[in-house]
C-alpha atoms as a PDB file:
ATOM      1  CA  UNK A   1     -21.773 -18.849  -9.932  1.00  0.00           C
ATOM      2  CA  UNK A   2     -20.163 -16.515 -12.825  1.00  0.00           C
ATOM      3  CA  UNK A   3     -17.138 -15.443 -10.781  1.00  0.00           C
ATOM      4  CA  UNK A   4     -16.253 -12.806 -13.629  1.00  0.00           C
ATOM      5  CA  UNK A   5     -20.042 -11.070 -12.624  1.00  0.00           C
ATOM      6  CA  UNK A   6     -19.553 -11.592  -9.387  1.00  0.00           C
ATOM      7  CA  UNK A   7     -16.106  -9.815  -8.858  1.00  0.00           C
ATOM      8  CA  UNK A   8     -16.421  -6.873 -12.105  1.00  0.00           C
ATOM      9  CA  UNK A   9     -19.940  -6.158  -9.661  1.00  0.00           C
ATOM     10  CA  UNK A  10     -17.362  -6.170  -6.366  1.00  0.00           C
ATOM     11  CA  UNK A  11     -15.170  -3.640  -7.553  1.00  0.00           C
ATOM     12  CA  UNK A  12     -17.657  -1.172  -9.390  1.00  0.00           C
ATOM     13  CA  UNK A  13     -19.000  -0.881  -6.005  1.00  0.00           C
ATOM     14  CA  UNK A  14     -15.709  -0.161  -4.193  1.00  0.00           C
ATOM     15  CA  UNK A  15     -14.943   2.038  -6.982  1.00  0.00           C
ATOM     16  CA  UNK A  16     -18.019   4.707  -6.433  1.00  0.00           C
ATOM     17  CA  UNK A  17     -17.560   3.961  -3.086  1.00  0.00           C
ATOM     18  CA  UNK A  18     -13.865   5.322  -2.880  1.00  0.00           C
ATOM     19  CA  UNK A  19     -15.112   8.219  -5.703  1.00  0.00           C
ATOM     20  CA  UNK A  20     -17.585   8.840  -3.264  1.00  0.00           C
ATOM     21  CA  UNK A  21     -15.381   9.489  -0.480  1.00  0.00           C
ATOM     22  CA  UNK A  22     -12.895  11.243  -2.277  1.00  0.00           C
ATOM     23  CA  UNK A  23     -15.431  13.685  -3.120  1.00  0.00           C
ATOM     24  CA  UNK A  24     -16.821  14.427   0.741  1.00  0.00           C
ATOM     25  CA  UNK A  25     -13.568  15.245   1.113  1.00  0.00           C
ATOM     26  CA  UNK A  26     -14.007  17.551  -1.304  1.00  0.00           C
ATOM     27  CA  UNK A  27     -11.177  16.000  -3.943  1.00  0.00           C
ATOM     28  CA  UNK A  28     -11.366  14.569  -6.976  1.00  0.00           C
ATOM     29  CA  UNK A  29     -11.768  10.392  -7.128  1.00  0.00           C
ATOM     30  CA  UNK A  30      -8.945  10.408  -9.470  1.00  0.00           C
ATOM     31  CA  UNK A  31      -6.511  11.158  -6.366  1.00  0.00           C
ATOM     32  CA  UNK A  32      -7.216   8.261  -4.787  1.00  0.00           C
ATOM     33  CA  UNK A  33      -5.414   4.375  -5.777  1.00  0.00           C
ATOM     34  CA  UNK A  34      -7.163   1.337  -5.281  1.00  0.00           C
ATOM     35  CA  UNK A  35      -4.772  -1.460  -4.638  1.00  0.00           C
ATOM     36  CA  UNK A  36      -6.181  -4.948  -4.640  1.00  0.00           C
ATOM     37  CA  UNK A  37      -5.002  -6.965  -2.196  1.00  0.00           C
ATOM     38  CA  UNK A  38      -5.057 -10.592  -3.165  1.00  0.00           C
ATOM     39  CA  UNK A  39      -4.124 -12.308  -0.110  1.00  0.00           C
ATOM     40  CA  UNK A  40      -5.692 -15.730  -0.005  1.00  0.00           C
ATOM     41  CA  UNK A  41      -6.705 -15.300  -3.465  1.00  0.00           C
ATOM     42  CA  UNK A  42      -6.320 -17.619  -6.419  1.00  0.00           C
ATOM     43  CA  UNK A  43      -4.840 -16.706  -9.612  1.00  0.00           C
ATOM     44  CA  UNK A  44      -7.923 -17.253 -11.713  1.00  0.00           C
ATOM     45  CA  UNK A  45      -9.873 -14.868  -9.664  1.00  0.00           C
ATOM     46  CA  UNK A  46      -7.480 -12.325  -9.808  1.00  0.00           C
ATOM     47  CA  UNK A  47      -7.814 -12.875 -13.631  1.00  0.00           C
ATOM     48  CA  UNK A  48     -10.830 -11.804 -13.561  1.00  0.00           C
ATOM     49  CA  UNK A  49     -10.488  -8.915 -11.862  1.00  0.00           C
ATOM     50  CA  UNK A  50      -7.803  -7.266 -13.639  1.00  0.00           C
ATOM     51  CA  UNK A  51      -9.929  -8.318 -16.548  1.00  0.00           C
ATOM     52  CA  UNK A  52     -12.696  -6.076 -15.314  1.00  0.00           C
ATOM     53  CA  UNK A  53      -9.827  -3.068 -14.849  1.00  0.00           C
ATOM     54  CA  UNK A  54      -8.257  -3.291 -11.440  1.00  0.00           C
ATOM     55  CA  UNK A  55      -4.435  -3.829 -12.423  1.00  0.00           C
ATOM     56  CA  UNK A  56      -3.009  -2.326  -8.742  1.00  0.00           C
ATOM     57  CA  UNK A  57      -2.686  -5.700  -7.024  1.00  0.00           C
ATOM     58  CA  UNK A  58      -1.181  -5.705  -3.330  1.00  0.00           C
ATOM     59  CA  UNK A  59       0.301  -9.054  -2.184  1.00  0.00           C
ATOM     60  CA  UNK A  60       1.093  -9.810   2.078  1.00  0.00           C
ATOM     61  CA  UNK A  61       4.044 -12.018   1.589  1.00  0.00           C
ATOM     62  CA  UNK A  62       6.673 -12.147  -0.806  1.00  0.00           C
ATOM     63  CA  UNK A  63       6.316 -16.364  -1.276  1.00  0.00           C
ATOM     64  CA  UNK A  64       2.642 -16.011  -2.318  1.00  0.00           C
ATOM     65  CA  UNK A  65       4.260 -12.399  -4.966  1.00  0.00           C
ATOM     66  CA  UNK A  66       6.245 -14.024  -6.653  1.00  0.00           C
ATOM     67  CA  UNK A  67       4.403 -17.308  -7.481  1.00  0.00           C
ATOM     68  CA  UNK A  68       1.527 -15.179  -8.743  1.00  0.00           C
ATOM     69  CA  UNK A  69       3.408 -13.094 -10.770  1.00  0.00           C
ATOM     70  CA  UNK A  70       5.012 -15.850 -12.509  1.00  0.00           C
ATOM     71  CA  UNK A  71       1.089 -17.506 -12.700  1.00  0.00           C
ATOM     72  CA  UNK A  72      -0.342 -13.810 -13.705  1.00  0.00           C
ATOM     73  CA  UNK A  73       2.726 -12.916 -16.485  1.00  0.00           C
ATOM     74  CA  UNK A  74       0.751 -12.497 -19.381  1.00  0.00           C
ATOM     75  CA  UNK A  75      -1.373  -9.769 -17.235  1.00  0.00           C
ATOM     76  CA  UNK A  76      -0.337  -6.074 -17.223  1.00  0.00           C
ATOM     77  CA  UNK A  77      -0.503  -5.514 -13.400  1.00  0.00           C
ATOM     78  CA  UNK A  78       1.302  -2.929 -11.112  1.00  0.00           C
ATOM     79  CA  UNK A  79       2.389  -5.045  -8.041  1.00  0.00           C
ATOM     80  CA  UNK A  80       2.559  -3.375  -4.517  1.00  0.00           C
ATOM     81  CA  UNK A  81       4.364  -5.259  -1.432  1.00  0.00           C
ATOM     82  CA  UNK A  82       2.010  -4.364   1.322  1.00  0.00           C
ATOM     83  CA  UNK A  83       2.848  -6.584   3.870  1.00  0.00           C
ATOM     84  CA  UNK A  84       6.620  -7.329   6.491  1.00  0.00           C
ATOM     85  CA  UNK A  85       9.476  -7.761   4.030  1.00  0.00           C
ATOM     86  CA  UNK A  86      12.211 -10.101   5.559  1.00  0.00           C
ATOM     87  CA  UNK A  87      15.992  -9.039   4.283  1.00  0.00           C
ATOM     88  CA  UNK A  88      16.748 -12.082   2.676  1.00  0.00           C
ATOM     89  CA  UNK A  89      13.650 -11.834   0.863  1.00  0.00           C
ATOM     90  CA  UNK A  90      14.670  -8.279  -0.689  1.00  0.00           C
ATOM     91  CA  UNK A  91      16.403  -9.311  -3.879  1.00  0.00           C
ATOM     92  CA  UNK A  92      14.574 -11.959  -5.565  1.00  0.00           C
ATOM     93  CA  UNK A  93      11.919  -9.464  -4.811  1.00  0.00           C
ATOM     94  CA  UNK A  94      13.417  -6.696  -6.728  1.00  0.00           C
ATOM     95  CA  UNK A  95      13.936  -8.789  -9.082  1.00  0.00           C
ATOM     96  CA  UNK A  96      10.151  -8.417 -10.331  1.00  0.00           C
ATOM     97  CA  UNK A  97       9.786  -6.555 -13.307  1.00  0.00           C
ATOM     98  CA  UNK A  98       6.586  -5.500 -12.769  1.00  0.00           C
ATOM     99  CA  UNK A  99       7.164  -4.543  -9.084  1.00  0.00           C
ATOM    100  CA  UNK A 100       6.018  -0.692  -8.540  1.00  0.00           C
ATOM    101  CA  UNK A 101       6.060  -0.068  -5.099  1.00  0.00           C
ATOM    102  CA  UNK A 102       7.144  -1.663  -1.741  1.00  0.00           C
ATOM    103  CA  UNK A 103       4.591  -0.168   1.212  1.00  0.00           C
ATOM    104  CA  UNK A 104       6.247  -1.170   4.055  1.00  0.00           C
ATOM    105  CA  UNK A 105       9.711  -0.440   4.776  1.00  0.00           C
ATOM    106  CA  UNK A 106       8.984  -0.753   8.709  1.00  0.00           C
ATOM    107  CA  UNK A 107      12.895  -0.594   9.775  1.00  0.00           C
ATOM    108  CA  UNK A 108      16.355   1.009   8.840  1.00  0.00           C
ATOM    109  CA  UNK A 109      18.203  -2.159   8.257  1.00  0.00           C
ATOM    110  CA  UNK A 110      15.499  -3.142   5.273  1.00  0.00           C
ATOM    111  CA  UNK A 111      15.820   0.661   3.623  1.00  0.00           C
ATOM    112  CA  UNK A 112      19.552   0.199   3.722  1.00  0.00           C
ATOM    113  CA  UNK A 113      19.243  -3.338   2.187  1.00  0.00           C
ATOM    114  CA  UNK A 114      16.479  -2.326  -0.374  1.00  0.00           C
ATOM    115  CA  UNK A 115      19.016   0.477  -1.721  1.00  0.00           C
ATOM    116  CA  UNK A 116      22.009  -2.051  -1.715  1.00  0.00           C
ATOM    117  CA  UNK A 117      20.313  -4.546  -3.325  1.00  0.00           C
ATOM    118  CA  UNK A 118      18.667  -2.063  -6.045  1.00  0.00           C
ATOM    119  CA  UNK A 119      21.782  -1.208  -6.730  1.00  0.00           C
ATOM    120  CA  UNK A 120      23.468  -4.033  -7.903  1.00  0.00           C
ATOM    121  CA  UNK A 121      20.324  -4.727  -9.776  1.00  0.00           C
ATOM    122  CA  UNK A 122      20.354  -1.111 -11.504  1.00  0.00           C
ATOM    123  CA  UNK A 123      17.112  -0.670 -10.614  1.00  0.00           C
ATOM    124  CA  UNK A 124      15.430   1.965  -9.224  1.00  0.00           C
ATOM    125  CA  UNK A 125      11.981   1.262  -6.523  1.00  0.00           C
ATOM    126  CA  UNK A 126       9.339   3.106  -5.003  1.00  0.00           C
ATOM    127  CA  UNK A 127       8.703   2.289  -0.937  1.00  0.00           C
ATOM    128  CA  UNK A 128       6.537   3.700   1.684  1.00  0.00           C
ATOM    129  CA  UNK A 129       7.724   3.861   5.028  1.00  0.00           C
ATOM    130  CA  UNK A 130       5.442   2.262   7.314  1.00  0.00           C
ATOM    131  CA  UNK A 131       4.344   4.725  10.674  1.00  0.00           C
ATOM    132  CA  UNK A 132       3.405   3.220  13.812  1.00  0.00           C
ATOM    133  CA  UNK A 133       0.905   5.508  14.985  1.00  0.00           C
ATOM    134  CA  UNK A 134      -1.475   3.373  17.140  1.00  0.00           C
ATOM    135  CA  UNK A 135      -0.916   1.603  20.071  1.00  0.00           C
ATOM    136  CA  UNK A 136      -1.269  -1.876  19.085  1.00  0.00           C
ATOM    137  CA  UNK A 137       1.807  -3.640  19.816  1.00  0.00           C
ATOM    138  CA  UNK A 138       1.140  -6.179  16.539  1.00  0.00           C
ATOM    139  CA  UNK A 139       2.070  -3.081  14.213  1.00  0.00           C
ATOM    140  CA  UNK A 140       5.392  -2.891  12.856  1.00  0.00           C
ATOM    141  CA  UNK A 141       6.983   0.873  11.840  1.00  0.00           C
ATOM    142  CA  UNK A 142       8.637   3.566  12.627  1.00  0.00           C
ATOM    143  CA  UNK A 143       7.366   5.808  15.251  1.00  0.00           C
ATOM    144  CA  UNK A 144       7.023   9.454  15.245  1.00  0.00           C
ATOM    145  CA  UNK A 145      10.145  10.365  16.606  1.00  0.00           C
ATOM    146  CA  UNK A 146      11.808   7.920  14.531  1.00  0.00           C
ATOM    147  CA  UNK A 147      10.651   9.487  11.317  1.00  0.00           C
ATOM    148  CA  UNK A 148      12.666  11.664  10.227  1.00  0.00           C
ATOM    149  CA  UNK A 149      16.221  10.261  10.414  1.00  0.00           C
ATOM    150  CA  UNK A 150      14.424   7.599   8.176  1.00  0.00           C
ATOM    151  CA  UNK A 151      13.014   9.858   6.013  1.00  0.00           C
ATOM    152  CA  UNK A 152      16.451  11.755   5.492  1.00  0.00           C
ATOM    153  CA  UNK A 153      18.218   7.868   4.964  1.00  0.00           C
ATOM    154  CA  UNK A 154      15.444   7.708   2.583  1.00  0.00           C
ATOM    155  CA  UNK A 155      16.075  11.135   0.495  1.00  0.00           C
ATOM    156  CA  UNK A 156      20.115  10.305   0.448  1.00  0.00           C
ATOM    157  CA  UNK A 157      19.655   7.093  -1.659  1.00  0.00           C
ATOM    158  CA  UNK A 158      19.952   6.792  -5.062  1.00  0.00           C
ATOM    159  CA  UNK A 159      18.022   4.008  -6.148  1.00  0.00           C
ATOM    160  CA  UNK A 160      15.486   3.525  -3.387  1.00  0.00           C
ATOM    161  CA  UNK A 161      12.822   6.203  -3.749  1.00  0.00           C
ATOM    162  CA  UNK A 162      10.320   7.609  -1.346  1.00  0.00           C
ATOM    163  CA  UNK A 163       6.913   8.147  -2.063  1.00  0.00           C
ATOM    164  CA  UNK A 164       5.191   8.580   1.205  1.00  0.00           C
ATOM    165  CA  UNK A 165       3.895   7.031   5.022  1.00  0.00           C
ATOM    166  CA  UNK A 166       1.932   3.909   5.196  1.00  0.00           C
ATOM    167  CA  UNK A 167      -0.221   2.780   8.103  1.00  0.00           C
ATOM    168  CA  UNK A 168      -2.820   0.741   9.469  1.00  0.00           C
ATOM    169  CA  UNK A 169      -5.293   1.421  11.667  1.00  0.00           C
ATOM    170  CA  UNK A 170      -5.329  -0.624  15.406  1.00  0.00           C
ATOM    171  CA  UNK A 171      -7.222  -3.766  15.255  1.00  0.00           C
ATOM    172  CA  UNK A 172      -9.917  -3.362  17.505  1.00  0.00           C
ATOM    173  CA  UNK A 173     -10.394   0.256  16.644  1.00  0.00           C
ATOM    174  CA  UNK A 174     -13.935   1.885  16.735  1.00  0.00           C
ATOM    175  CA  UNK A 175     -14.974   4.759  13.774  1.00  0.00           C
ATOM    176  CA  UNK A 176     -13.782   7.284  15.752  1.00  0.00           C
ATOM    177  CA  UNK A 177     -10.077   5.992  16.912  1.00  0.00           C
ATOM    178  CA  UNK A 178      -9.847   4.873  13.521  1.00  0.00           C
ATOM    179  CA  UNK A 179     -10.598   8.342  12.341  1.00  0.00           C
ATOM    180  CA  UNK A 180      -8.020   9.338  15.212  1.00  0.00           C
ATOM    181  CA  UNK A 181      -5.294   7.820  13.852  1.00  0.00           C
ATOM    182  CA  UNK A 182      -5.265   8.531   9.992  1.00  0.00           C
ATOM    183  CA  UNK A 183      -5.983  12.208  10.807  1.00  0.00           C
ATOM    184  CA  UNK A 184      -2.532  11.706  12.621  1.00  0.00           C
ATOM    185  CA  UNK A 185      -0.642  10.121  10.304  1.00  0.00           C
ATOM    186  CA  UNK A 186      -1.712  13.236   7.813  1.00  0.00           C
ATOM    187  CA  UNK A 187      -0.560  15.529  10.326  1.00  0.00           C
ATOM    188  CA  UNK A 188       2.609  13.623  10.835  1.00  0.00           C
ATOM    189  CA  UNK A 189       2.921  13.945   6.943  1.00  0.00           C
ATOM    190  CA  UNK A 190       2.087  17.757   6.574  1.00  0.00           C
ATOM    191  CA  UNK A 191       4.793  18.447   9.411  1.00  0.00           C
ATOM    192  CA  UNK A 192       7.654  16.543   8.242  1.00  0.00           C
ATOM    193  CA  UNK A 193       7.384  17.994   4.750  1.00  0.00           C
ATOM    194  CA  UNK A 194       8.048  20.859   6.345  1.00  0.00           C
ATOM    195  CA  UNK A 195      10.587  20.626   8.634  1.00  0.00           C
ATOM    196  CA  UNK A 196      12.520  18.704   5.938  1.00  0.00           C
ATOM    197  CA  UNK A 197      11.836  20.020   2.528  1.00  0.00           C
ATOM    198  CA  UNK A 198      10.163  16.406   1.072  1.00  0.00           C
ATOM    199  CA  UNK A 199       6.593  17.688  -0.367  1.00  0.00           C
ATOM    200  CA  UNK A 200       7.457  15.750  -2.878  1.00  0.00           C
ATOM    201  CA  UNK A 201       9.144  12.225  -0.914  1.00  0.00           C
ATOM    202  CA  UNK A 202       5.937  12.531   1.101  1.00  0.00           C
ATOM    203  CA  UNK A 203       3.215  12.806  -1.359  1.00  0.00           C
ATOM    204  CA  UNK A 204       1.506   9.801  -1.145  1.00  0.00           C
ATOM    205  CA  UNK A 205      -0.387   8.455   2.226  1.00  0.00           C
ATOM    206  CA  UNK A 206      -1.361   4.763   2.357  1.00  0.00           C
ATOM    207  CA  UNK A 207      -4.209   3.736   4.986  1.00  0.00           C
ATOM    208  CA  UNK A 208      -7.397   2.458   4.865  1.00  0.00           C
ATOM    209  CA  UNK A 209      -8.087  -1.236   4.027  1.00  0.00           C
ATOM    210  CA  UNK A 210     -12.017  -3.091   3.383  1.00  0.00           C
ATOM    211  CA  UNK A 211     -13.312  -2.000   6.809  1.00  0.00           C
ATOM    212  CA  UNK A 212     -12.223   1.617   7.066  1.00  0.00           C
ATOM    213  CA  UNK A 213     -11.162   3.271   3.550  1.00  0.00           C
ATOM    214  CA  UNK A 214     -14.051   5.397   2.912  1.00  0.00           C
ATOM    215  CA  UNK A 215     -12.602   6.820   6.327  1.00  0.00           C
ATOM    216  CA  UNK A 216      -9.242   6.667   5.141  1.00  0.00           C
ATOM    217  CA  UNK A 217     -10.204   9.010   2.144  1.00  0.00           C
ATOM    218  CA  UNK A 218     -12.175  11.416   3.943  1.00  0.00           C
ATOM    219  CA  UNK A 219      -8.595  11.716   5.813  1.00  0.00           C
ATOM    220  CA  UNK A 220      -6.293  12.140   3.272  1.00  0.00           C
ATOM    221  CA  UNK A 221      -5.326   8.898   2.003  1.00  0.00           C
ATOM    222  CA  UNK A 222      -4.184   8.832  -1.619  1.00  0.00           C
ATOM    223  CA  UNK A 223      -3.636   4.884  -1.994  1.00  0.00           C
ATOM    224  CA  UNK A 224      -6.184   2.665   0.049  1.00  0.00           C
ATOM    225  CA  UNK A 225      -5.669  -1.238   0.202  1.00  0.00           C
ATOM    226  CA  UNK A 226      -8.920  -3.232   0.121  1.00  0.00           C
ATOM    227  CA  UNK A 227      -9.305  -7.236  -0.039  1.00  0.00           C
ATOM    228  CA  UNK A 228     -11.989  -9.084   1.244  1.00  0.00           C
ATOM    229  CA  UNK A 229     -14.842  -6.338  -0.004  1.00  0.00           C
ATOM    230  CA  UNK A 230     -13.657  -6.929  -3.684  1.00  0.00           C
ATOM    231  CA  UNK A 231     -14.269 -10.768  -3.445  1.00  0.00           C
ATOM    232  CA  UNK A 232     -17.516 -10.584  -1.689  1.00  0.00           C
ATOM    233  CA  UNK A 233     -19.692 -13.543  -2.693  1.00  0.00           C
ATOM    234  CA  UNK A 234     -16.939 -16.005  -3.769  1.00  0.00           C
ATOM    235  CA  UNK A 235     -15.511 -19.210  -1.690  1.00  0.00           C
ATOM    236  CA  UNK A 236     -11.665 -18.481  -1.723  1.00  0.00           C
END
């Protein structure tokens, strides 16, 4: 099997799948991120797909983030924490250079830490605040009521810097609940700039992973986070 073929094939077919999307929804495909995530995936695999021009990679759990980046150094890739971020995990995390964002600040206590810890670092980091806005009691994040005292924590920091809401849709979600609950996180989004002057803090909306980004897009998302359809194919 040429993994190289097999994976550059992958993500050209994401790719006008997401450009696709973007334009239904009548936007331009350049609006919308793709982040990789390599969960479960080796570091010659990911090789070859930032080779073939994917450099947003996502990573689950810190552990498996930092060995790849030390395995993946030579490689110029944009890292994105997408998955629960323990607090005793949150400095030899920031510690990554080549750390760009961290998706899912789910709780107070890990915003305050994040903007402690950046700040004996002297470094500054982008985070999405993770929104809880389906039912499924596995979801971590901050409901809607919850939002905006978060949000204003967020905007008083100095070296922790808001970006925008993450989500994910419920598990066992159909098209249409799926559909349900993006199209509320964009409302949550488009109401809370408002009330609290952060167009800018809230510019960014993260949902959609493998199963349901072409959804996501049609919604409003501006990042999506897709695994297992880029490594179609291949025995991980």
């Amino acid at each position: 099997m040429n993994v190289a073929a097999v994976v550059a094939e992958n993500l050209q077919s994401v790719q006008e799948r997401v450009a696709e999307a973007a334009v239904r929804s009548g936007r331009s495909p350049d609006e919308v991120r793709l982040v990789a995530v390599t969960k479960y995936v080796s570091s010659d695999v990911i090789r070859h797909l930032v080779t073939a021009g994917c450099k947003d990679l996502g990573e689950s759990r810190p552990q498996a983030l930092w060995q790849k980046d030390a395995e993946l150094a030579d490689l110029p890739i944009r890292w994105h924490l997408v998955g629960h971020l323990q607090t005793n995990k949150v400095r030899r995390t920031l510690k990554l250079e080549r750390l760009v964002c961290i998706q899912s600040v789910d709780r107070v206590e890990l915003l305050e830490r994040l903007e402690a810890e950046a700040g004996k670092l002297e470094r500054s980091v982008d985070i999405l605040l993770e929104a809880r806005v389906s039912s499924d009691p596995t979801k971590h994040g901050f409901a809607r009521s919850e939002l905006p005292a978060a949000i204003g924590m967020a905007q008083r920091c100095q070296f922790v810097r808001l970006r925008g809401l993450m989500t994910m849709a419920s598990l066992e979600a159909d098209a249409d609940q799926t559909r349900q609950e993006f199209t509320a996180l964009r409302q949550w989004r488009d109401e809370l700039a408002e009330e609290l002057g952060a167009e800018e803090e809230l510019r960014e909306l993260s949902m959609g992973m493998s199963r349901d980004f072409e959804i996501a897009i049609e919604c409003g998302a501006t990042i999506v986070r897709v695994g297992s359809a880029l490594f179609r194919g291949l025995s991980l």
